[in-house]
N, C-alpha and C. Protein backbone atom coordinates (compact mmCIF):
# COMPACT_ATOMS: atom_id res chain seq x y z
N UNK A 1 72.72 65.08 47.19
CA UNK A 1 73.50 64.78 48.36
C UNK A 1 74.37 65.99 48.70
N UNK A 2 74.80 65.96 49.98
CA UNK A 2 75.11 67.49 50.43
C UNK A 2 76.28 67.51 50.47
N UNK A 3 77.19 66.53 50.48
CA UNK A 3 78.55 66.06 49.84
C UNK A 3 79.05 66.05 48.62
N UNK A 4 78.04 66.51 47.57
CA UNK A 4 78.59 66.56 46.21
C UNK A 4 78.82 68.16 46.11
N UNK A 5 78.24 68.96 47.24
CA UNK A 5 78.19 70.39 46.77
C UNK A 5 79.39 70.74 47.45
N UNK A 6 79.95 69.95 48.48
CA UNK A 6 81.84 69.87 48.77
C UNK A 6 82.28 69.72 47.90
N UNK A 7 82.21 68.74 47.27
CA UNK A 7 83.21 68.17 46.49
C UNK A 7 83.18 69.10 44.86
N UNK A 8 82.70 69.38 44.58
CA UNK A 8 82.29 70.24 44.07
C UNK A 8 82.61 71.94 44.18
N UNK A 9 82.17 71.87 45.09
CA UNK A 9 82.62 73.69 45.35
C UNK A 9 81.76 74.39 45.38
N UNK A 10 80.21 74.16 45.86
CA UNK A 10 79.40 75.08 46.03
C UNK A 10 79.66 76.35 46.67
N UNK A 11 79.33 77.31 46.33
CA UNK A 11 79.44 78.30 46.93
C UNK A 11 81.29 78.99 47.40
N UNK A 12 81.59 78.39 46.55
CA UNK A 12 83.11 78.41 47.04
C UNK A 12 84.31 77.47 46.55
N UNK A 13 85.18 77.64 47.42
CA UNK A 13 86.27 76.08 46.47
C UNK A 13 86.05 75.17 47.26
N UNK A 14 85.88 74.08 46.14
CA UNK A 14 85.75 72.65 46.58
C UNK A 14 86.61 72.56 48.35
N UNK A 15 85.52 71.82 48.96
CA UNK A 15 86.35 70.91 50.28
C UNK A 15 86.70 69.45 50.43
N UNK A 16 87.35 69.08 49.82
CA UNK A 16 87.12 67.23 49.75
C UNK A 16 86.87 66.64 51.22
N UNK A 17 87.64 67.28 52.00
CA UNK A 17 87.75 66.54 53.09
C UNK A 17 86.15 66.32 53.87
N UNK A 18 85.52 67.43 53.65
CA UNK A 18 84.28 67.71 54.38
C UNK A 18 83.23 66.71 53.32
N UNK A 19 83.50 66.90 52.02
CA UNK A 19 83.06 65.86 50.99
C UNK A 19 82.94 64.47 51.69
N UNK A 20 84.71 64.29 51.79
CA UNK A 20 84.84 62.68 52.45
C UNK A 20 84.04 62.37 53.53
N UNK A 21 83.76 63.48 54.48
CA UNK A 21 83.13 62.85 56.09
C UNK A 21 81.72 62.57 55.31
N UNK A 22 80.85 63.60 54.62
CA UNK A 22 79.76 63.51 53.98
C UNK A 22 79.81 62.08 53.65
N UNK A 23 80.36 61.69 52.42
CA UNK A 23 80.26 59.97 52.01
C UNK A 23 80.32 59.34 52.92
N UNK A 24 81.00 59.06 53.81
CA UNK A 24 81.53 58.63 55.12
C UNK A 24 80.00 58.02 56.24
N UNK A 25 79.76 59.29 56.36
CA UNK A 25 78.14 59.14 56.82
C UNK A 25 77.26 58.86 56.46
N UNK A 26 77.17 58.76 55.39
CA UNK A 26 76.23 58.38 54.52
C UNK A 26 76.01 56.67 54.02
N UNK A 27 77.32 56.55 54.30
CA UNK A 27 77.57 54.94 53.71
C UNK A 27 77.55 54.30 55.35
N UNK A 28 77.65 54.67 56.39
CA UNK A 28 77.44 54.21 57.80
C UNK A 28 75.99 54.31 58.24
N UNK A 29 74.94 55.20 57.70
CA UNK A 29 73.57 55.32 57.39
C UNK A 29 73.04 53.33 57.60
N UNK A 30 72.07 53.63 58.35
CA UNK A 30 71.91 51.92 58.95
C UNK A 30 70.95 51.45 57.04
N UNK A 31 70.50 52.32 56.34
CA UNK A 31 70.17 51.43 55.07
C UNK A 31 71.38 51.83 53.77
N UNK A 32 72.58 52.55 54.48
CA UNK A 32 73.60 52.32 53.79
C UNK A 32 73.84 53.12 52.50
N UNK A 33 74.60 53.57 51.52
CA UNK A 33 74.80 54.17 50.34
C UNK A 33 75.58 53.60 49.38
N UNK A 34 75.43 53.00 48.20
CA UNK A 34 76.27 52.15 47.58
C UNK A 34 76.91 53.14 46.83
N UNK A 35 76.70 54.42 46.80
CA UNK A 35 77.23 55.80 45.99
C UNK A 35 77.90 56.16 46.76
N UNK A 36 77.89 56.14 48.49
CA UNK A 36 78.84 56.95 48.99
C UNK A 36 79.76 55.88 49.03
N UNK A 37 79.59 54.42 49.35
CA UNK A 37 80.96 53.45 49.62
C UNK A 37 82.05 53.91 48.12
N UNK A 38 80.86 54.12 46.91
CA UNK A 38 82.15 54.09 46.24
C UNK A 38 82.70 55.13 45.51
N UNK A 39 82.39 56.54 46.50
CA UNK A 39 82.97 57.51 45.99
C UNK A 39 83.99 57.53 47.10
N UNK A 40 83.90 57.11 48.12
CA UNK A 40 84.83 56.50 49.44
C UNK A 40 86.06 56.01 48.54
N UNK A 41 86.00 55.08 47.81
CA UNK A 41 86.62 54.35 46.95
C UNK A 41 87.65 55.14 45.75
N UNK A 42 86.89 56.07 45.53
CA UNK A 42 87.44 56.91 44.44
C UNK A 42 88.45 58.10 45.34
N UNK A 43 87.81 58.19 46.53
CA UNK A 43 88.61 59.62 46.92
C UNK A 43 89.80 58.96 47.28
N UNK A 44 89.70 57.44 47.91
CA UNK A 44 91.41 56.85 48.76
C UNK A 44 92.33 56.44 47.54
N UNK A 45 91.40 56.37 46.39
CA UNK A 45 92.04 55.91 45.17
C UNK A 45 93.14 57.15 44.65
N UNK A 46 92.31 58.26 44.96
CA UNK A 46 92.85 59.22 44.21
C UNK A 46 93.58 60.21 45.06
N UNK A 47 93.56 59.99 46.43
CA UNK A 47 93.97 60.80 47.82
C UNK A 47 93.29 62.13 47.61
N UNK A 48 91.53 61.97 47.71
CA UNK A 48 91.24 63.84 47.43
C UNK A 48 90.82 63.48 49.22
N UNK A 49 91.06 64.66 49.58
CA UNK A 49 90.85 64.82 50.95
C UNK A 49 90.70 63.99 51.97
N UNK A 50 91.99 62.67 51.87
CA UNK A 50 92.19 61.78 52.28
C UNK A 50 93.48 61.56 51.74
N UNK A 51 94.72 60.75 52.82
CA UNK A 51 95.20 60.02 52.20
C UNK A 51 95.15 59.03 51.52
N UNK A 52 96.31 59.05 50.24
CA UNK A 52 95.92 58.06 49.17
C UNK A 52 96.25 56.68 49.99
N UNK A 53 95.13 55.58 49.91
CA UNK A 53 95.40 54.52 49.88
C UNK A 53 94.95 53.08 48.84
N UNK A 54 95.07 52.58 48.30
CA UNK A 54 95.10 51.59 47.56
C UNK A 54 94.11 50.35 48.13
N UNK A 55 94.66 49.76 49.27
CA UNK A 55 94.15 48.94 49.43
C UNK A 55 93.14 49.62 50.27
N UNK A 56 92.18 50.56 51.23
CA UNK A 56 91.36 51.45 51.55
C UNK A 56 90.39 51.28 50.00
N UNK A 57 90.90 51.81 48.93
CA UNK A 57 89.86 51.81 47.89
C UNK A 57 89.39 50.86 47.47
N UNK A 58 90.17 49.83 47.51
CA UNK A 58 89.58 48.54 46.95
C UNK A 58 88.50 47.91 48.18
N UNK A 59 88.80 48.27 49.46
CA UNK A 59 88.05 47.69 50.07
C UNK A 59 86.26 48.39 49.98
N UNK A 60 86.68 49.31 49.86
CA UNK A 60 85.64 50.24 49.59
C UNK A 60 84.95 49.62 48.17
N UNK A 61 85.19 49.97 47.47
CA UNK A 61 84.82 49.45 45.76
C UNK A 61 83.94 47.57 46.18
N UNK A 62 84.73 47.57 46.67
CA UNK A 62 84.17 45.58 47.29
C UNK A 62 83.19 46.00 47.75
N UNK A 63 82.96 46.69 48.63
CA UNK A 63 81.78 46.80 49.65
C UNK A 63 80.75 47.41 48.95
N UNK A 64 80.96 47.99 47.85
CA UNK A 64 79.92 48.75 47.24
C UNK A 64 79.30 47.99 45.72
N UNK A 65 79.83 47.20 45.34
CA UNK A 65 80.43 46.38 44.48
C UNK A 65 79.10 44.86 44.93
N UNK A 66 79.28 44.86 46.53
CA UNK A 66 78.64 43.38 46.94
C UNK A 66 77.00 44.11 46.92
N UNK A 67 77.06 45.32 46.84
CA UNK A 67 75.59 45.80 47.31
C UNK A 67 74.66 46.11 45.78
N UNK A 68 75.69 45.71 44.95
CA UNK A 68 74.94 45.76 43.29
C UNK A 68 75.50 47.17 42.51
N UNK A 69 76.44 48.05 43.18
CA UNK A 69 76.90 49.13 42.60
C UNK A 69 77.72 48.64 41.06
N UNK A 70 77.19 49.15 39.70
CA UNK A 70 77.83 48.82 38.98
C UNK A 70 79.55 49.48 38.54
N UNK A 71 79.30 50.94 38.91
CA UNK A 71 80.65 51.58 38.94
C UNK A 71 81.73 50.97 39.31
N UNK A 72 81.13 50.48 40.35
CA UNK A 72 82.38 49.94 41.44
C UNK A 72 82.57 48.41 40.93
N UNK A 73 82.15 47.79 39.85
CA UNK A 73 82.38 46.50 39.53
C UNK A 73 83.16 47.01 38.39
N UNK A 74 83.04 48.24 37.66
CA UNK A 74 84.03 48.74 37.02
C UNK A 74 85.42 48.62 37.14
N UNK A 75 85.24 49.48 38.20
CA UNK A 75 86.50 49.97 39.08
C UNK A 75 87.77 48.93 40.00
N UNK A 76 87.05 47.78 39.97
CA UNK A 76 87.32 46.56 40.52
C UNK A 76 88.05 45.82 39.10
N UNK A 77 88.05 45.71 38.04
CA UNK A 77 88.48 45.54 36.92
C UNK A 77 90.20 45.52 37.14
């Protein structure tokens, strides 16, 4: 995924934000991403190139969570 090489730092220093739109799109994708909802989840959790929000992550983690993502049933803990 072409969002992990943001987030990450391919070629350079990490961009979260460009990361975030990546997941973003990916999880709006009409057959959907249960990896991007819940790295969605992790970035509002953690405010990377996003503000931090709490309840944003959890909603995220739910949504990824209802689609069989096990991380995110973790994370929901």
């Amino acid at each position: 995924m072409e969002q992990g090489l943001y987030e990450e730092g391919y070629r350079g220093k990490p961009n979260l934000a460009w990361a975030f739109a990546f997941y973003r799109k990916a999880a709006q994708h009409e057959s959907g991403c249960r990896e991007a909802l819940f790295k969605q989840g992790e970035f509002y959790q953690q405010g990377l190139g996003v503000e931090k929000n709490v309840q944003f992550a959890i909603r995220k983690y739910d949504e990824s969570q209802a689609e069989g993502y096990v991380l995110s049933m973790n994370a929901l803990k």
